[in-house]
Protein backbone atom coordinates (compact mmCIF):
# COMPACT_ATOMS: atom_id res chain seq x y z
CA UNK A 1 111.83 92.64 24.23
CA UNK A 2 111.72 94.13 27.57
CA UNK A 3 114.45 95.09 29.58
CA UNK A 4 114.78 94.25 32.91
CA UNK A 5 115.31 97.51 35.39
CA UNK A 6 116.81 97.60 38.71
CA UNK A 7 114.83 99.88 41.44
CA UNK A 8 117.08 103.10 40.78
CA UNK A 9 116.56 103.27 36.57
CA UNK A 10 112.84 102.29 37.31
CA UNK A 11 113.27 105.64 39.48
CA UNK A 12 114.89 107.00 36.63
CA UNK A 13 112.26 106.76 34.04
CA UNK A 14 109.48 107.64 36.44
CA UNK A 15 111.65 111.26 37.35
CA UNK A 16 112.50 111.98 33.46
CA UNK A 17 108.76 110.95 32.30
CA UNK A 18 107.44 113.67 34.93
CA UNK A 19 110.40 116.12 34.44
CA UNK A 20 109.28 116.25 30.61
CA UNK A 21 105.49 116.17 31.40
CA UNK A 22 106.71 119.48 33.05
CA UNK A 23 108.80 120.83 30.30
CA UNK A 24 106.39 120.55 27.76
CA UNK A 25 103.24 121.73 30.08
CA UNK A 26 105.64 125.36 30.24
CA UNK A 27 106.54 125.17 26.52
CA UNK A 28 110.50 124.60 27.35
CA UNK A 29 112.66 122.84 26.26
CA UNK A 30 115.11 122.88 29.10
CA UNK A 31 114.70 123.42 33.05
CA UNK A 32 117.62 125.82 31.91
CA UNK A 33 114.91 128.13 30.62
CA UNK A 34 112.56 127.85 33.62
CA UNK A 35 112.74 130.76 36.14
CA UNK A 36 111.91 128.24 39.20
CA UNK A 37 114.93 125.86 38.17
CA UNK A 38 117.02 126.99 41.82
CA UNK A 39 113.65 125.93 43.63
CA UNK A 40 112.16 123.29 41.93
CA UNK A 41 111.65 120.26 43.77
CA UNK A 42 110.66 118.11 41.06
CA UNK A 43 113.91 118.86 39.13
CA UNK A 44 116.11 118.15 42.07
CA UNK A 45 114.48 114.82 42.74
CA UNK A 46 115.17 113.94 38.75
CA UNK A 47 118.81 114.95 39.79
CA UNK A 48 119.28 112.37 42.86
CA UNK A 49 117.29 109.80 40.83
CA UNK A 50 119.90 110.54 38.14
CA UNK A 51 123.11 110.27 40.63
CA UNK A 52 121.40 106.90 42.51
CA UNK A 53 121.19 105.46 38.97
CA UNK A 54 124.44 105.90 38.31
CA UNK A 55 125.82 104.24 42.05
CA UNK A 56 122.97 102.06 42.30
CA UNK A 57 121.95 103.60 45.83
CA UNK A 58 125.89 103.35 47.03
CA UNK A 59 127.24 106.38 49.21
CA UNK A 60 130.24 107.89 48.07
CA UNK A 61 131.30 107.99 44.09
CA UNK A 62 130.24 106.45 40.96
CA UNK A 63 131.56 104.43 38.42
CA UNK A 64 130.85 105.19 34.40
């Protein structure tokens, strides 16, 4: 069965799926491990997907 996805987790997956395409193309396991991780661009837009998941694109705090 397929669940249904609001805009922000569709986000989401689409930021994770490419964040991991770019872990595994460098052999890591973690962005942790990466010496770009302060500048990477990719990795801060799979941050702000992450935080407009969790708010559902509201300013101001979340709720868990």
């Amino acid at each position: 069965m397929d669940e249904i996805r609001d805009e922000w987790e569709e986000a989401l997956v689409i930021k994770t799926t490419e964040l991991q395409a770019c872990q595994n193309e460098k052999s890591l396991k973690s962005c942790m491990e990466c010496e770009k991780i302060l500048e990477c661009e990719l990795r801060d837009a799979y941050v702000k997907a992450v935080y407009e998941s969790m708010n559902k694109g509201q300013e101001g705090d979340f709720e868990f």
